[in-house]
C-alpha atoms as a PDB file:
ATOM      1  CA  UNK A   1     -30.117 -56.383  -7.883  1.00  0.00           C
ATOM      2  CA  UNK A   2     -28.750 -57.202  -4.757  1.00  0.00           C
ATOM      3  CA  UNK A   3     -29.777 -58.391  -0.963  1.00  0.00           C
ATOM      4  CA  UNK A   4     -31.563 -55.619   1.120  1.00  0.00           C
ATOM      5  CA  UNK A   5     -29.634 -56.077   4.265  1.00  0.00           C
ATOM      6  CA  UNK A   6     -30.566 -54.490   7.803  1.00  0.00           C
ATOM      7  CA  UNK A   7     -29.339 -54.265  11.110  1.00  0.00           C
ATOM      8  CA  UNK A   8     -30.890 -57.171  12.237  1.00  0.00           C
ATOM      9  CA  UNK A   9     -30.024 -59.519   9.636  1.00  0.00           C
ATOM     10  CA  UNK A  10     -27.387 -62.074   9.610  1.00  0.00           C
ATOM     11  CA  UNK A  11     -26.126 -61.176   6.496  1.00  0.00           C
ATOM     12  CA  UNK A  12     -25.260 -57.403   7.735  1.00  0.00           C
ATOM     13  CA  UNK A  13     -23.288 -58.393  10.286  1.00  0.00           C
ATOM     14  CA  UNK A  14     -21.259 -60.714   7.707  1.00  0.00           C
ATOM     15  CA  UNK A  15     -21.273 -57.806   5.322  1.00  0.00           C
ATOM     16  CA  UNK A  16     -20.356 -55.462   7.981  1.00  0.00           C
ATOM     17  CA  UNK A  17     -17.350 -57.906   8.967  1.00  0.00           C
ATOM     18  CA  UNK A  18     -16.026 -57.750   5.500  1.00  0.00           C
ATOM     19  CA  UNK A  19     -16.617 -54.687   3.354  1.00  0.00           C
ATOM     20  CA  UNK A  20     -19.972 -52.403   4.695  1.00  0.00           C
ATOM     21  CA  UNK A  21     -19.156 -49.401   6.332  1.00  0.00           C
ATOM     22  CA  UNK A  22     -21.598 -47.524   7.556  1.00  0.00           C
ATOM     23  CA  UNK A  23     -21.163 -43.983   7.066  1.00  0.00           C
ATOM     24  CA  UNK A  24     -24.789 -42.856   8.353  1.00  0.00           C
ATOM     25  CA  UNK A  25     -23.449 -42.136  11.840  1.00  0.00           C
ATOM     26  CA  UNK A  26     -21.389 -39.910  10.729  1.00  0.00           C
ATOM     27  CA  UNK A  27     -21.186 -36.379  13.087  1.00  0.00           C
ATOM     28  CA  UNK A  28     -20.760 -33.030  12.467  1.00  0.00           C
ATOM     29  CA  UNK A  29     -16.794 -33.067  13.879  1.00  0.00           C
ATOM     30  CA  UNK A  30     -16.440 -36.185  10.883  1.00  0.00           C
ATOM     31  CA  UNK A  31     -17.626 -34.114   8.555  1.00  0.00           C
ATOM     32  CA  UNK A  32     -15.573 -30.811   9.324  1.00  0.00           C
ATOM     33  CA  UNK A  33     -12.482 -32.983   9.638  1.00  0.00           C
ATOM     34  CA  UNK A  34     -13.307 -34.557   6.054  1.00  0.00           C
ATOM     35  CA  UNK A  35     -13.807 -31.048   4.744  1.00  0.00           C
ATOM     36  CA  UNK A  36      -9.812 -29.872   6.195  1.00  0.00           C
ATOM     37  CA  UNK A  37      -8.216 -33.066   5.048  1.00  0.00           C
ATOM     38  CA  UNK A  38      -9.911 -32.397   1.458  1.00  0.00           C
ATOM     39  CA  UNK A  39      -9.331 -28.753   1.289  1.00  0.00           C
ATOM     40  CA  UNK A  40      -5.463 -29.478   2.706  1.00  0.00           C
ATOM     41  CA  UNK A  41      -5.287 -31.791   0.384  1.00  0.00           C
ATOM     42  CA  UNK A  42      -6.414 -28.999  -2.925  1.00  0.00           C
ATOM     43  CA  UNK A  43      -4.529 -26.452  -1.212  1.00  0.00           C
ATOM     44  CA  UNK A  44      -1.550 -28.048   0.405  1.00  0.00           C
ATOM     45  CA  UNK A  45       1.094 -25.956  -1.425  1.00  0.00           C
ATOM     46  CA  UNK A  46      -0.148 -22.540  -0.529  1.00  0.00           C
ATOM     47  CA  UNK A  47      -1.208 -23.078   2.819  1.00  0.00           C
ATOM     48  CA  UNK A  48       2.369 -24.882   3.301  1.00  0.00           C
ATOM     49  CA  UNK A  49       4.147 -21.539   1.426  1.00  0.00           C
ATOM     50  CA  UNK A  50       2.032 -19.564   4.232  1.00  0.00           C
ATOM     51  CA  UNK A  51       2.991 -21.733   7.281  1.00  0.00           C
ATOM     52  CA  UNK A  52       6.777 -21.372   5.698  1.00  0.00           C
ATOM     53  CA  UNK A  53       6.063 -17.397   5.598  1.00  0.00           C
ATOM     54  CA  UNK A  54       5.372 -17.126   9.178  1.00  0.00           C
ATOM     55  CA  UNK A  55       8.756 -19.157  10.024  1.00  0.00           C
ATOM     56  CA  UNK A  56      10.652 -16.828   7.839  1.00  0.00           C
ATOM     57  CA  UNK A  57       8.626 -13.755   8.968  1.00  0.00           C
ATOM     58  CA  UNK A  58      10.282 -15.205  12.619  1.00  0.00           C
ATOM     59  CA  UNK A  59      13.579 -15.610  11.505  1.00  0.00           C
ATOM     60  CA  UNK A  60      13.480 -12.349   9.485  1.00  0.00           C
ATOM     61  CA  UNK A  61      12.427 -10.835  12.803  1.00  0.00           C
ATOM     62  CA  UNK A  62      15.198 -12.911  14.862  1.00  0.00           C
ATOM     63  CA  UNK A  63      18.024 -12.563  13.137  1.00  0.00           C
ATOM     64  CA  UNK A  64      16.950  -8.094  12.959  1.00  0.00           C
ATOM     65  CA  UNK A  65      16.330  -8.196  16.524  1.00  0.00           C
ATOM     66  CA  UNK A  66      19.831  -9.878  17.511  1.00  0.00           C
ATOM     67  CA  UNK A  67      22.074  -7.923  15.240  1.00  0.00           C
ATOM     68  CA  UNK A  68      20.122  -4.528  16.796  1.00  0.00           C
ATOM     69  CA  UNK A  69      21.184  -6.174  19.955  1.00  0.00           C
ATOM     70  CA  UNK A  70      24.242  -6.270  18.995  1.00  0.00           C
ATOM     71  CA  UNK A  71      24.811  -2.578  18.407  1.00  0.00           C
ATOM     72  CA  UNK A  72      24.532  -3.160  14.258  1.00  0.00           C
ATOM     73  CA  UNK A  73      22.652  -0.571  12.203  1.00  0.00           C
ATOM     74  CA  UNK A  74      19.251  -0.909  11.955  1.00  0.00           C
ATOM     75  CA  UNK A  75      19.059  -0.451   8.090  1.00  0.00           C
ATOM     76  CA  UNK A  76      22.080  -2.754   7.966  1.00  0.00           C
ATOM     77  CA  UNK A  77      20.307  -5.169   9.699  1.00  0.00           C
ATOM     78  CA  UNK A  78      17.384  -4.859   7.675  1.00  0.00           C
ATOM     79  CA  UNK A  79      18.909  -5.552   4.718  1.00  0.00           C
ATOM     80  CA  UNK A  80      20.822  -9.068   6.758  1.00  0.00           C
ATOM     81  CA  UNK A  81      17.621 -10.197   8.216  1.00  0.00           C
ATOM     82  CA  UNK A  82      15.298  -9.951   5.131  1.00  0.00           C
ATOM     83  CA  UNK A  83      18.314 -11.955   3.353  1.00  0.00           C
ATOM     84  CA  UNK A  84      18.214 -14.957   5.744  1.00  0.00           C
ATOM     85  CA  UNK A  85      14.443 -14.679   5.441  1.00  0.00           C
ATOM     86  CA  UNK A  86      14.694 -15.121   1.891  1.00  0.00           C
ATOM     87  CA  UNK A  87      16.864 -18.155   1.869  1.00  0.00           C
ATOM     88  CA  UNK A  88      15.072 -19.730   4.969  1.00  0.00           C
ATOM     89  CA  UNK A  89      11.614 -19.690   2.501  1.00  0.00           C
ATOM     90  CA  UNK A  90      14.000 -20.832  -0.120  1.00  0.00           C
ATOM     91  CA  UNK A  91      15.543 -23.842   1.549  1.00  0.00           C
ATOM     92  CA  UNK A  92      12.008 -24.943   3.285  1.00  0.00           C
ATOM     93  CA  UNK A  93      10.057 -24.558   0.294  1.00  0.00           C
ATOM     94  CA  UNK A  94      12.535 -26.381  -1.934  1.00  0.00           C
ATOM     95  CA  UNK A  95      12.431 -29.254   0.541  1.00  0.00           C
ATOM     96  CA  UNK A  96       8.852 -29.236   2.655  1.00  0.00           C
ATOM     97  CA  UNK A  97       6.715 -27.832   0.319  1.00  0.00           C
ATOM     98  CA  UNK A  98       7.644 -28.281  -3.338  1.00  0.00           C
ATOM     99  CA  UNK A  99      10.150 -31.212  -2.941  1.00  0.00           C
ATOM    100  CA  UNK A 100      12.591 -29.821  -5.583  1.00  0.00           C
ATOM    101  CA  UNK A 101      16.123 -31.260  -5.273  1.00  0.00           C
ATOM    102  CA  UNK A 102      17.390 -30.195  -8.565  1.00  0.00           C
ATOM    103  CA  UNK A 103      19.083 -27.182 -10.364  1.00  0.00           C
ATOM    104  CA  UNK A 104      19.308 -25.664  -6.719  1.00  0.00           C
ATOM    105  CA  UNK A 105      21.293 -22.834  -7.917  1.00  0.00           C
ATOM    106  CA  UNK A 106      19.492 -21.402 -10.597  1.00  0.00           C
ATOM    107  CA  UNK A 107      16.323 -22.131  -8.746  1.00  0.00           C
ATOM    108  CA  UNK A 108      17.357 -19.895  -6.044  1.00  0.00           C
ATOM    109  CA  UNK A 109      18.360 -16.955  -8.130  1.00  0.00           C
ATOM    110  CA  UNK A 110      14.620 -17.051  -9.303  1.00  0.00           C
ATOM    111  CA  UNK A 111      13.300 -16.936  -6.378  1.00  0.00           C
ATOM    112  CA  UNK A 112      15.456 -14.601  -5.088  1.00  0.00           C
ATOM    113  CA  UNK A 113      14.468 -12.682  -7.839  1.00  0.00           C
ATOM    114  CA  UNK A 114      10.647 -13.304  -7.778  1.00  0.00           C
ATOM    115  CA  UNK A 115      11.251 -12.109  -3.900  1.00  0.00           C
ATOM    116  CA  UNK A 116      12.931  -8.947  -4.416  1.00  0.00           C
ATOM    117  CA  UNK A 117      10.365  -8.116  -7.269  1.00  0.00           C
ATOM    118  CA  UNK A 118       7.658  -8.845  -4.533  1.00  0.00           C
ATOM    119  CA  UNK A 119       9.271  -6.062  -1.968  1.00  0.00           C
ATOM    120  CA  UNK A 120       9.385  -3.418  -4.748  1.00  0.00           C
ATOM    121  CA  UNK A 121       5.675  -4.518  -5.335  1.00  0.00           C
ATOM    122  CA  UNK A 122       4.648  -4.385  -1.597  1.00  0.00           C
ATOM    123  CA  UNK A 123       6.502  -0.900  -1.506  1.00  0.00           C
ATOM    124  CA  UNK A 124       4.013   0.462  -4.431  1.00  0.00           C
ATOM    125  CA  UNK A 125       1.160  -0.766  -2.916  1.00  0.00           C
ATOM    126  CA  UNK A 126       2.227   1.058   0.498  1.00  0.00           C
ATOM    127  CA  UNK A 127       2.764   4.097  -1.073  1.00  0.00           C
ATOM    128  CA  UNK A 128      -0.391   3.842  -2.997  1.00  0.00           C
ATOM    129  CA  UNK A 129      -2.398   2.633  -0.111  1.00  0.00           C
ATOM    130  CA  UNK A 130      -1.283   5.156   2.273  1.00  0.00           C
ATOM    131  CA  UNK A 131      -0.175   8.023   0.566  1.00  0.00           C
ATOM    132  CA  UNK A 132      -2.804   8.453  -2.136  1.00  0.00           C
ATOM    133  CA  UNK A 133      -5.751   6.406  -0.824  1.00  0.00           C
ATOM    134  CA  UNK A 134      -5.671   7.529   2.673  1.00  0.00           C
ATOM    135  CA  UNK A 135      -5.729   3.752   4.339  1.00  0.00           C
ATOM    136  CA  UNK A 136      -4.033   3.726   7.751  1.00  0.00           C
ATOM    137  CA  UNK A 137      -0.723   1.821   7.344  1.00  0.00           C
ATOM    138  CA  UNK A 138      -0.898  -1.102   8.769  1.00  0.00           C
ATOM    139  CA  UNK A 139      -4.498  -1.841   6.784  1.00  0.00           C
ATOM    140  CA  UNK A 140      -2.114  -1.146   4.106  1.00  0.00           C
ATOM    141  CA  UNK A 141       0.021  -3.564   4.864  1.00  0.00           C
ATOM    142  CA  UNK A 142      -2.527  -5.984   5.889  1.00  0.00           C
ATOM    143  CA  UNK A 143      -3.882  -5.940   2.060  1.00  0.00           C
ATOM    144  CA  UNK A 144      -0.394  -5.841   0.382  1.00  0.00           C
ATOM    145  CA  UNK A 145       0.785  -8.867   2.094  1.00  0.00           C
ATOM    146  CA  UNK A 146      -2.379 -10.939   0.887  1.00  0.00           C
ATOM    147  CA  UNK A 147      -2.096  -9.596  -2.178  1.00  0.00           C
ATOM    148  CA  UNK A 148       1.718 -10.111  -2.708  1.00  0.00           C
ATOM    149  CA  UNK A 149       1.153 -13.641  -0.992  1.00  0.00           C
ATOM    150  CA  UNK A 150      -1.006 -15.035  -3.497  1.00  0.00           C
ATOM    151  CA  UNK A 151       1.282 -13.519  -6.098  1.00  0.00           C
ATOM    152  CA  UNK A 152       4.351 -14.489  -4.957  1.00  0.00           C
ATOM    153  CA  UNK A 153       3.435 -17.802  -4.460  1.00  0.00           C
ATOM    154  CA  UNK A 154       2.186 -18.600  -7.716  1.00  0.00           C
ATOM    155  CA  UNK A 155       5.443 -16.804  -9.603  1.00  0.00           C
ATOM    156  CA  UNK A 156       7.148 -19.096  -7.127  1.00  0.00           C
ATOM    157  CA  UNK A 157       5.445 -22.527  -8.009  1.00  0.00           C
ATOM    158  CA  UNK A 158       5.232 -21.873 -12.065  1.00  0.00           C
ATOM    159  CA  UNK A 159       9.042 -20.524 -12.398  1.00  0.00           C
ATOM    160  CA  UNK A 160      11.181 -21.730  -9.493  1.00  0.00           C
ATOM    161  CA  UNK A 161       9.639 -24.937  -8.614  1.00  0.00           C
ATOM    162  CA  UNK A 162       8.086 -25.741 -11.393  1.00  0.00           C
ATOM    163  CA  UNK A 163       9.228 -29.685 -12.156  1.00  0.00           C
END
């Protein structure tokens, strides 16, 4: 069956030399780092779409905050900012997260598409939230974008990056 082999014994430290690795020492900061690198690993697309989210929420942000600097409309930059959001997600998801290089084009037109669906959606939900449920707005908000997040990116990985 095999050689019982302890600490003290010379063939331990040969078998520790070559292939033993003793995992009994392992600490509770091992373990915790085992469990991110496992669930990273599982979930590594949708926690990458949601790291790629808050860089476009930035942008989004960015780009509306320098065009109101710049004396432009603030509906008119809006509708410019949420635009280079859009095709910020597009161009970081394609590359970072999915690793898509082909049929660019019509792979953005879903996804534009799939994101403009996903504004009407978050509108709804708003309106239902706050209007006829009563929440305060930004709870509203709060539960639309998880909502639309987990929605979006799963339209998003089975039609536009889908290989």
């Amino acid at each position: 069956m095999g050689i019982y082999i302890n600490p003290g014994n010379e063939n331990f430290r040969k078998a520790r030399n070559e292939e033993y690795v003793d995992k009994s020492g392992l600490n509770t900061m091992d373990k915790l780092i085992q469990l991110i690198k496992t669930l990273y690993a599982k979930y590594r697309n949708f926690i990458l779409y949601c790291v790629i989210g808050v860089i476009n929420t930035g942008v989004d942000l960015g780009v509306f905050s320098l065009l109101c600097h710049w004396g432009v409309h603030y509906l008119v930059a809006n509708i410019v900012s949420y635009h280079c959001g859009i095709v910020c997600s597009f161009l970081l998801n394609r590359k970072v997260n999915f690793k898509v290089k082909d049929k660019v084009f019509r792979r953005f037109l879903s996804f534009y598409g799939i994101s403009l669906v996903a504004v009407a959606a978050s509108e709804g939900m708003l309106y239902l939230f706050v209007s006829v449920m009563g929440l305060h707005s930004i709870v509203a908000k709060l539960i639309s974008m998880v909502i639309i997040a987990i929605c979006q990116f799963l339209f998003v990985k089975r039609f536009t990056f889908r290989k």
